[in-house]
Protein backbone atom coordinates (compact mmCIF):
# COMPACT_ATOMS: atom_id res chain seq x y z
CA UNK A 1 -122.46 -98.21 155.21
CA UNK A 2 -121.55 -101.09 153.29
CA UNK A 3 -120.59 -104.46 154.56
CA UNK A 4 -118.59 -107.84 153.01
CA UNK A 5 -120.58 -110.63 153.82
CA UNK A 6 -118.68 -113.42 152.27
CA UNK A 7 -118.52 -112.63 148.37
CA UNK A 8 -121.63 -110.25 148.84
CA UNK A 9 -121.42 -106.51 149.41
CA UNK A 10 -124.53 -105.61 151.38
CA UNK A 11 -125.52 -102.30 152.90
CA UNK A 12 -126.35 -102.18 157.08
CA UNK A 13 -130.70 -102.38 155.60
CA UNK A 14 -129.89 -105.40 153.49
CA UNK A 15 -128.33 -107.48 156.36
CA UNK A 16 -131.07 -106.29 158.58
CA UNK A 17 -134.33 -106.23 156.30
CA UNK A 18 -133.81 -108.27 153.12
CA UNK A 19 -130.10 -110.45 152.85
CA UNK A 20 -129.52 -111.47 149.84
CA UNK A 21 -129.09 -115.08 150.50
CA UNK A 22 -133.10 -115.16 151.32
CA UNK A 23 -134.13 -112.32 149.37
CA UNK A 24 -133.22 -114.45 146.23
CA UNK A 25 -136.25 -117.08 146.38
CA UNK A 26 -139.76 -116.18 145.19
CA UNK A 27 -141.13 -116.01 148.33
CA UNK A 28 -138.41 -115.18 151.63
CA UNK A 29 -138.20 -117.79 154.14
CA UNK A 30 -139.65 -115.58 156.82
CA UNK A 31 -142.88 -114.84 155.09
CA UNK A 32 -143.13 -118.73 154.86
CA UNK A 33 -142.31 -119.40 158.18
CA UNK A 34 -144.52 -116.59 159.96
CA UNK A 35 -147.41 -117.47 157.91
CA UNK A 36 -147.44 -120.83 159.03
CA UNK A 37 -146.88 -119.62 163.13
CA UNK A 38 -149.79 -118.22 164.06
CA UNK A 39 -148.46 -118.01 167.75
CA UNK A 40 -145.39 -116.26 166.56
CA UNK A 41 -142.99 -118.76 168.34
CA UNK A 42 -140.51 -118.54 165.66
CA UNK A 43 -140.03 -114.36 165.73
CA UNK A 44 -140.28 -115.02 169.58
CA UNK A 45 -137.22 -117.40 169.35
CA UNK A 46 -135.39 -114.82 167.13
CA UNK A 47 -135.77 -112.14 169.39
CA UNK A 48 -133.98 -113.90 172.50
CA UNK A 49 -131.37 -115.53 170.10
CA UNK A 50 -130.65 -111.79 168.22
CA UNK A 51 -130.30 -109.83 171.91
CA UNK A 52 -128.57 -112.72 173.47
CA UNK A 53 -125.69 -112.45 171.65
CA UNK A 54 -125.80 -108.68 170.86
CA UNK A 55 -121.98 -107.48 171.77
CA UNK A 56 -120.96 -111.25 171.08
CA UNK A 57 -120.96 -111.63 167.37
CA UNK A 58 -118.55 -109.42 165.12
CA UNK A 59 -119.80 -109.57 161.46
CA UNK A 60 -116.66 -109.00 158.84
CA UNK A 61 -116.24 -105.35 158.26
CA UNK A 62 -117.96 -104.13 160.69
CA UNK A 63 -116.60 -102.58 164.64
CA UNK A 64 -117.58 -104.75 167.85
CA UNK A 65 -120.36 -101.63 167.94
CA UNK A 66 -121.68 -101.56 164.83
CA UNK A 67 -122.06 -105.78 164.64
CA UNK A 68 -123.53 -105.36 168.94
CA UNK A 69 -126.37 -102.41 167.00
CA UNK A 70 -126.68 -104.95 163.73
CA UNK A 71 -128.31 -107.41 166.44
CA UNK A 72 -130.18 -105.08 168.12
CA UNK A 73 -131.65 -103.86 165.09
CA UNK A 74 -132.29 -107.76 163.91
CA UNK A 75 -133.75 -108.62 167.24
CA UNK A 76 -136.09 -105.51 166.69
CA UNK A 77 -137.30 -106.46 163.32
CA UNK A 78 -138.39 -109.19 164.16
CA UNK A 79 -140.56 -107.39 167.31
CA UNK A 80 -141.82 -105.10 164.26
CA UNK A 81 -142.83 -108.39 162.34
CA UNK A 82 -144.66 -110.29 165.46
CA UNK A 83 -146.42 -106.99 165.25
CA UNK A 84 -147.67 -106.76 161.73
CA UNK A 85 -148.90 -110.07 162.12
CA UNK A 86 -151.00 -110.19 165.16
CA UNK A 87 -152.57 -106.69 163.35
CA UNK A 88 -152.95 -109.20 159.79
CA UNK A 89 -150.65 -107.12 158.05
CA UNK A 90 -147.69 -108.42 155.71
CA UNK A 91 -144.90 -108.93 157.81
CA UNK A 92 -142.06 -108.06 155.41
C-alpha cells in the first residue's frame, strides 16, 4: 500500500520504519536520540503517545483502520527498539 504524505508517496514500511523526512540526514534522529537515553524514556514516551491516540488520528489516504493499525504498528516499533537496545544491538 502506498500512502500521500504531503508531497511524498510513501509505502505503509516507510511511514512506520524509515519516513523520509528523517531518513534523509546522515544519521536518523532516533538513533541519536536512543543512543543518548540509556533508560529508554524517550521510546517509553512514544509508546503511550503512539497507542493513545491509535483510532484517533486519520493519516491522508489511508481508512480510520488502516491509520488506528499505522499507530499500533508505530507504538510497536518502538517496543522492538527499547528492545534492541537494552540487548546492545542497533536499534534501527
Amino acid at each position: 500500500m502506498t500512502i500521500q504524505f504531503g508531497s511524498q508517496v510513501l509505502t505503509e514500511e516507510d511511514l512506520i520504519e524509515h519516513p523520509n523526512h528523517y531518513a534523509k540526514n546522515e544519521i536518523e534522529p532516533i538513533t541519536f536520540i536512543m543512543g543518548n537515553d540509556p533508560d529508554g524514556m524517550y521510546a517509553r514516551g512514544a509508546v503511550i503517545k503512539y497507542v493513545s491516540r491509535a483510532g484517533q488520528k486519520s493519516y491522508d489516504g489511508m481508512s480510520a483502520k488502516q491509520s488506528e493499525i499505522a499507530d499500533w504498528k508505530k507504538a510497536a516499533r518502538y517496543c522492538e527498539m527499547r528492545i534492541r537496545q537494552l540487548e546492545g544491538k542497533p536499534v534501527v
